[in-house]
C-alpha atoms as a PDB file:
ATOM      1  CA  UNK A   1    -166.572  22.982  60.350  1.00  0.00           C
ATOM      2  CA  UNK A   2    -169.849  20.872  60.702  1.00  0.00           C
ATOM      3  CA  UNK A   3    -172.703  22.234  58.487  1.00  0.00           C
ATOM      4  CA  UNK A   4    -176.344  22.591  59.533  1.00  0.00           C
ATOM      5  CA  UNK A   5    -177.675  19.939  57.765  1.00  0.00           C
ATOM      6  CA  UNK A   6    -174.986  17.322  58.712  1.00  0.00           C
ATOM      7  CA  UNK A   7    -176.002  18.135  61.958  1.00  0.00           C
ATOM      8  CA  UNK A   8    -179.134  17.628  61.722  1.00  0.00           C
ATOM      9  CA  UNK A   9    -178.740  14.383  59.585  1.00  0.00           C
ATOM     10  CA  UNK A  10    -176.395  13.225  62.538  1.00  0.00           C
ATOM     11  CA  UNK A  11    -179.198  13.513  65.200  1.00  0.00           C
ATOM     12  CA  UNK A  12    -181.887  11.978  63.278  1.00  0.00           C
ATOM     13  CA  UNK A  13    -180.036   8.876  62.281  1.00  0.00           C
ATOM     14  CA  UNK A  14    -181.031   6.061  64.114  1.00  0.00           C
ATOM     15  CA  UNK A  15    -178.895   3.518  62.566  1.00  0.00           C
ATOM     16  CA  UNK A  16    -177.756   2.202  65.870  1.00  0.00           C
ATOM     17  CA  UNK A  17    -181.069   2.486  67.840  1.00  0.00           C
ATOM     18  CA  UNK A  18    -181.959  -1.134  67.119  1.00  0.00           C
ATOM     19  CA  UNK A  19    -178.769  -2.309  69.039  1.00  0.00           C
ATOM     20  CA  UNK A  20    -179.203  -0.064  72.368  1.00  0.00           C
ATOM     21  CA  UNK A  21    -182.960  -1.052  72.350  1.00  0.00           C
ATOM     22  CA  UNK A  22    -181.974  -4.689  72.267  1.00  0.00           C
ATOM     23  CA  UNK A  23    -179.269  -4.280  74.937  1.00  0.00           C
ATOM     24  CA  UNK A  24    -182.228  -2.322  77.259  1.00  0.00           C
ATOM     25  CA  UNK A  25    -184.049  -5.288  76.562  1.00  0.00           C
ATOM     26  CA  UNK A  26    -181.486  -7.301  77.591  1.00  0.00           C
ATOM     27  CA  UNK A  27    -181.153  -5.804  81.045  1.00  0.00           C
ATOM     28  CA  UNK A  28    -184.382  -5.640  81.828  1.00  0.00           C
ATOM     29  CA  UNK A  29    -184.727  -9.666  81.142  1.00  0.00           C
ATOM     30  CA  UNK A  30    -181.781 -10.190  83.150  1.00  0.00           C
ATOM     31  CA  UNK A  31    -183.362  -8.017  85.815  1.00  0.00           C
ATOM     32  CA  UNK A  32    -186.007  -9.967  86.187  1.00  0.00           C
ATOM     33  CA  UNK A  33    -184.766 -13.492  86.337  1.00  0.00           C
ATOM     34  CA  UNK A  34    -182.409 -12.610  88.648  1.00  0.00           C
ATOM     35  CA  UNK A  35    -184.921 -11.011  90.766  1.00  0.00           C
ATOM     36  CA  UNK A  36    -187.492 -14.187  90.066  1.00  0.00           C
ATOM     37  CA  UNK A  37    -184.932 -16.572  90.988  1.00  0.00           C
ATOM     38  CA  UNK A  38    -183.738 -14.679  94.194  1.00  0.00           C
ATOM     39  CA  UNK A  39    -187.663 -15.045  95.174  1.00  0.00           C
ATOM     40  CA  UNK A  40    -188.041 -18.877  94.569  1.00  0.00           C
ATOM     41  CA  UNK A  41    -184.539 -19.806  95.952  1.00  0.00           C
ATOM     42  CA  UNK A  42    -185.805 -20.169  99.421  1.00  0.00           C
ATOM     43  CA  UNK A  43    -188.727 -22.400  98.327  1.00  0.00           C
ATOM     44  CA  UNK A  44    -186.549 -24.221  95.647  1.00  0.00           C
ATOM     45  CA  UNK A  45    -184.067 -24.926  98.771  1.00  0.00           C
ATOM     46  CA  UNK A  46    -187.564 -26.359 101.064  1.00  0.00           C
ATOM     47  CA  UNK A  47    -188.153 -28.966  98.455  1.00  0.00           C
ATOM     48  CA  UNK A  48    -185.018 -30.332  97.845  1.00  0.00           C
ATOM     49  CA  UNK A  49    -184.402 -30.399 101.420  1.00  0.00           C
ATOM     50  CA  UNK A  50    -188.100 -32.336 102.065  1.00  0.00           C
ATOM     51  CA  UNK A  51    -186.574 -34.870  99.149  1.00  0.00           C
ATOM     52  CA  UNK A  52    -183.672 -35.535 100.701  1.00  0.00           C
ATOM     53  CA  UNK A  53    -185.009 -36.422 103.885  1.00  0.00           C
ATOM     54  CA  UNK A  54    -187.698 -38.259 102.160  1.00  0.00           C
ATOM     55  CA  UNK A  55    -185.147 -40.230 100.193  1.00  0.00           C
ATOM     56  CA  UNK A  56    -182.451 -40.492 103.509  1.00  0.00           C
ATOM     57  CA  UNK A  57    -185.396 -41.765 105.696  1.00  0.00           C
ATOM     58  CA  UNK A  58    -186.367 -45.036 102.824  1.00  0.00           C
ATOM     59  CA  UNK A  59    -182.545 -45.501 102.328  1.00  0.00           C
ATOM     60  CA  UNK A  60    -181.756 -45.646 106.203  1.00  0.00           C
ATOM     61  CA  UNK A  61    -185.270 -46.117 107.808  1.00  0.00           C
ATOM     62  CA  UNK A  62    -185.594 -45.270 111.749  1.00  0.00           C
ATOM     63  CA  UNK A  63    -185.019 -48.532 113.938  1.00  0.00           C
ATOM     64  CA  UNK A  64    -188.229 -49.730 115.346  1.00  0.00           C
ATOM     65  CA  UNK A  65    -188.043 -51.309 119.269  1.00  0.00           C
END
């Protein structure tokens, strides 16, 4: 049977705090560049689009009458 004071040694170890606060951390990071990217993605797609056009129209310029 489990003894007062082991029991209360067992809930104020915090031996593995340092790995569960790093894994929150972690998350939360990955939370937010995922949410950061999600945000820029249609912008990041408008400029490589405009550079591609820009570089198709000097590659294959328009005819001229």
């Amino acid at each position: 049977m489990i003894t007062r004071n082991k029991l209360i040694s067992f809930f104020k170890d915090e031996s593995g705090a340092t790995a569960i606060e790093y894994g929150l951390i972690a998350a939360l990071v990955s939370v937010a560049a995922i949410g950061a990217l999600g945000l820029m993605g249609d912008s990041l797609e408008a400029i490589f689009t405009n550079v591609s056009n820009t570089l198709d129209t000097a590659v294959n310029p328009p005819a001229t009458e």
